[in-house]
Protein backbone atom coordinates (compact mmCIF):
# COMPACT_ATOMS: atom_id res chain seq x y z
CA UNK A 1 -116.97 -5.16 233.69
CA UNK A 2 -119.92 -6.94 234.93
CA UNK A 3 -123.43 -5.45 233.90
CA UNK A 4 -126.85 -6.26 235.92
CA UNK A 5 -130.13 -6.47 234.86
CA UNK A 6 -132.66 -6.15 237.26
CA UNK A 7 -136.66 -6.63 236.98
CA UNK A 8 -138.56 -6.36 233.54
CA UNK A 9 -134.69 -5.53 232.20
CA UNK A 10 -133.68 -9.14 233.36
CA UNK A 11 -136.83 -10.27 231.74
CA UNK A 12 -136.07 -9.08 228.69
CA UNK A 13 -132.66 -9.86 228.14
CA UNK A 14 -133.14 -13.12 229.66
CA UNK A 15 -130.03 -13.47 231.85
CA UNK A 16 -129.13 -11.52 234.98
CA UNK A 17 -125.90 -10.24 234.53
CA UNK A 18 -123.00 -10.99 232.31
CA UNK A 19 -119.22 -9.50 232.25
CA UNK A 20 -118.45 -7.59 228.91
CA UNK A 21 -115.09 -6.39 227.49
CA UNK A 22 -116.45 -2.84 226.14
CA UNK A 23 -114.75 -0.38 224.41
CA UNK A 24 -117.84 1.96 225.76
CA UNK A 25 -116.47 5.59 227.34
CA UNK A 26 -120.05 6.45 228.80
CA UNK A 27 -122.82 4.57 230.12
CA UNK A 28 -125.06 5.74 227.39
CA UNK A 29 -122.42 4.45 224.77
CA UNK A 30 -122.61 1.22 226.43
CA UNK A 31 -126.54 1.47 225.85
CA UNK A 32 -125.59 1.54 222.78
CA UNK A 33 -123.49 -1.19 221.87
CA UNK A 34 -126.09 -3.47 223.65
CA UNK A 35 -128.48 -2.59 221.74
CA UNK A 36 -126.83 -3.26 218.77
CA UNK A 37 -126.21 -6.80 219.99
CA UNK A 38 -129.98 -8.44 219.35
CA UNK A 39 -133.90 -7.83 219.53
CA UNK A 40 -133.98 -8.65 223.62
CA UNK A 41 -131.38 -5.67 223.97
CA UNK A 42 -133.12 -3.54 221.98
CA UNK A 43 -135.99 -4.27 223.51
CA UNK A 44 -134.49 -3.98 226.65
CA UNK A 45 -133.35 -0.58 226.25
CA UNK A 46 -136.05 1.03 223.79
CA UNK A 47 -137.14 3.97 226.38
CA UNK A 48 -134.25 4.89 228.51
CA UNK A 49 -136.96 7.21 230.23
CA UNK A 50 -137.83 3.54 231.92
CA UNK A 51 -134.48 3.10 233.07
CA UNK A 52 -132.36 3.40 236.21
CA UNK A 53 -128.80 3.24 235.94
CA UNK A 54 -125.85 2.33 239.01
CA UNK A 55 -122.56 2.71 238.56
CA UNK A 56 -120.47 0.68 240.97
CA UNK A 57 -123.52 0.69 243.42
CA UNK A 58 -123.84 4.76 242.74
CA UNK A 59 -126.92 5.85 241.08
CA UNK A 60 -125.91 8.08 238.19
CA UNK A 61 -126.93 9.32 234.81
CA UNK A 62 -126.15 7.83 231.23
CA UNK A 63 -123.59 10.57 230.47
CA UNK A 64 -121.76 8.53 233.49
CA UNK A 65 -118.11 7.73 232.90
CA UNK A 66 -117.29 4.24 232.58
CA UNK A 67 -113.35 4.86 233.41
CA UNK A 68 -112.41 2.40 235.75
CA UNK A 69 -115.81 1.27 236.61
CA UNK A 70 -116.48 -2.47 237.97
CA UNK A 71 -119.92 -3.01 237.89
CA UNK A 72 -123.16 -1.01 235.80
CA UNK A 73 -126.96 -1.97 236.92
CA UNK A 74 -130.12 -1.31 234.83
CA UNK A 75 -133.24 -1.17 236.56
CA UNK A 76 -136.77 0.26 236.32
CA UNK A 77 -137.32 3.61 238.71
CA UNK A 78 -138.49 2.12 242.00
CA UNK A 79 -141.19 3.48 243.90
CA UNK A 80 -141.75 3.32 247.41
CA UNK A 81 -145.35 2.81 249.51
């Protein structure tokens, strides 16, 4: 699946997106197995509070099913004006 970054995420991490074989049933356990990866991740994904999540261009939650899924984004909340 590929996985976007977006924003201060991309910053962190350092690349925009990247495809990853997961073994990851949820969103939130993909969280996790990214942030086991390195620092950026972790860094990445300390507050989840801070953090947007799209699944195949629907926004969703982290309990989100990844079954079948092409595509998750991570982004900070946007705000309009």
């Amino acid at each position: 699946m590929d996985v976007l970054y977006f924003a201060w995420v991309r910053e962190r991490i350092g690349i925009p997106r990247e495809t990853l074989d997961t073994s990851a049933r949820t969103v939130a356990e993909l969280v996790e197995e990214l942030r086991g990866r390195e620092d950026r991740y972790a860094a990445a994904f300390a507050d989840l509070s801070a953090l947007r999540v799209a699944v195949d261009q629907d926004l969703t939650d982290f309990d989100a099913s990844l079954e079948g899924v092409r595509e998750v984004a991570f982004f900070p909340p946007m705000t309009g004006g």
